[in-house]
Protein backbone atom coordinates (compact mmCIF):
# COMPACT_ATOMS: atom_id res chain seq x y z
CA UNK A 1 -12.79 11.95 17.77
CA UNK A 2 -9.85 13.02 15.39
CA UNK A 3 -8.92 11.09 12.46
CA UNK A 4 -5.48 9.76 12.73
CA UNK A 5 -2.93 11.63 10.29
CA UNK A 6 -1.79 9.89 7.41
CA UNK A 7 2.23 9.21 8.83
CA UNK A 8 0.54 7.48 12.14
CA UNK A 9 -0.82 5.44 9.31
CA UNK A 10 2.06 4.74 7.31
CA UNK A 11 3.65 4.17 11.29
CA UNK A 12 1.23 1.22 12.14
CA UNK A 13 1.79 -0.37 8.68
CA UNK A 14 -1.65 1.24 6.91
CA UNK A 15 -0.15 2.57 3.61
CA UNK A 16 -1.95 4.02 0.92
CA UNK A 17 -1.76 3.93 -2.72
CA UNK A 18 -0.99 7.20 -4.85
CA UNK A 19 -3.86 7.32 -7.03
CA UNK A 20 -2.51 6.61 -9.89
CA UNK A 21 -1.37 3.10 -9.60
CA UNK A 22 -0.99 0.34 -11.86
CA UNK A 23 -3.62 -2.38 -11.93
CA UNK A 24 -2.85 -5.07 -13.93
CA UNK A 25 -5.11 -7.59 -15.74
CA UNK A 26 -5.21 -10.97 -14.08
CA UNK A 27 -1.81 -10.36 -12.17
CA UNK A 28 -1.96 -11.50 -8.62
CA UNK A 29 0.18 -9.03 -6.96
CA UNK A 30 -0.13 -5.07 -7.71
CA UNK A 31 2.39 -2.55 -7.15
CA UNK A 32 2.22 1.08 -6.21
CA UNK A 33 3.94 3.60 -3.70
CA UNK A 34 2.88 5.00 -0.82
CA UNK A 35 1.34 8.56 -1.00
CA UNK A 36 2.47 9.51 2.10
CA UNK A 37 5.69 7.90 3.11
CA UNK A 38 6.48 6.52 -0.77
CA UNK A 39 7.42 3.60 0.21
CA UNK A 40 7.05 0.72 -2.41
CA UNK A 41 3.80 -1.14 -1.34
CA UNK A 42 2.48 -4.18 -2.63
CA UNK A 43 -0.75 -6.01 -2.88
CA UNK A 44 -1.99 -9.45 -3.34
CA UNK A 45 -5.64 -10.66 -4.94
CA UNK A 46 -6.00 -12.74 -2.04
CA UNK A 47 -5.08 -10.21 0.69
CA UNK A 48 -6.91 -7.23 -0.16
CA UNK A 49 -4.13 -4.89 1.61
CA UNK A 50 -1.48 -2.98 0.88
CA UNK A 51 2.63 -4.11 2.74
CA UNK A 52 5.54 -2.70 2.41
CA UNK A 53 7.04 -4.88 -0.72
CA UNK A 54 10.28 -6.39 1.26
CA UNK A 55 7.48 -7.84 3.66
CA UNK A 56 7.04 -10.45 0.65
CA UNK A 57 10.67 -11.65 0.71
């Protein structure tokens, strides 16, 4: 079975971060793009997965 490609990814909302991202000590939320689409992606320490930022509000 094929892997999917990485813009079906970014298309059902499964974004990646470019590897060089910046994790910050104790903050709650980190930021990166993604490195397919570059899109602005966000994640929280609770969720564990990257969104599109304007998902936050």
């Amino acid at each position: 079975m094929p892997m999917p490609s990485r813009s079906t990814d970014c298309s059902t909302g499964r974004h990646l971060p470019r590897s060089r991202h910046r994790d910050v000590a104790d903050a709650l939320v980190q930021r990166s793009a993604c490195r397919s689409c570059g899109v602005t992606i966000v994640k929280s320490a609770i969720s564990r997965r990257w969104i599109i930022s304007g998902m936050l509000g």
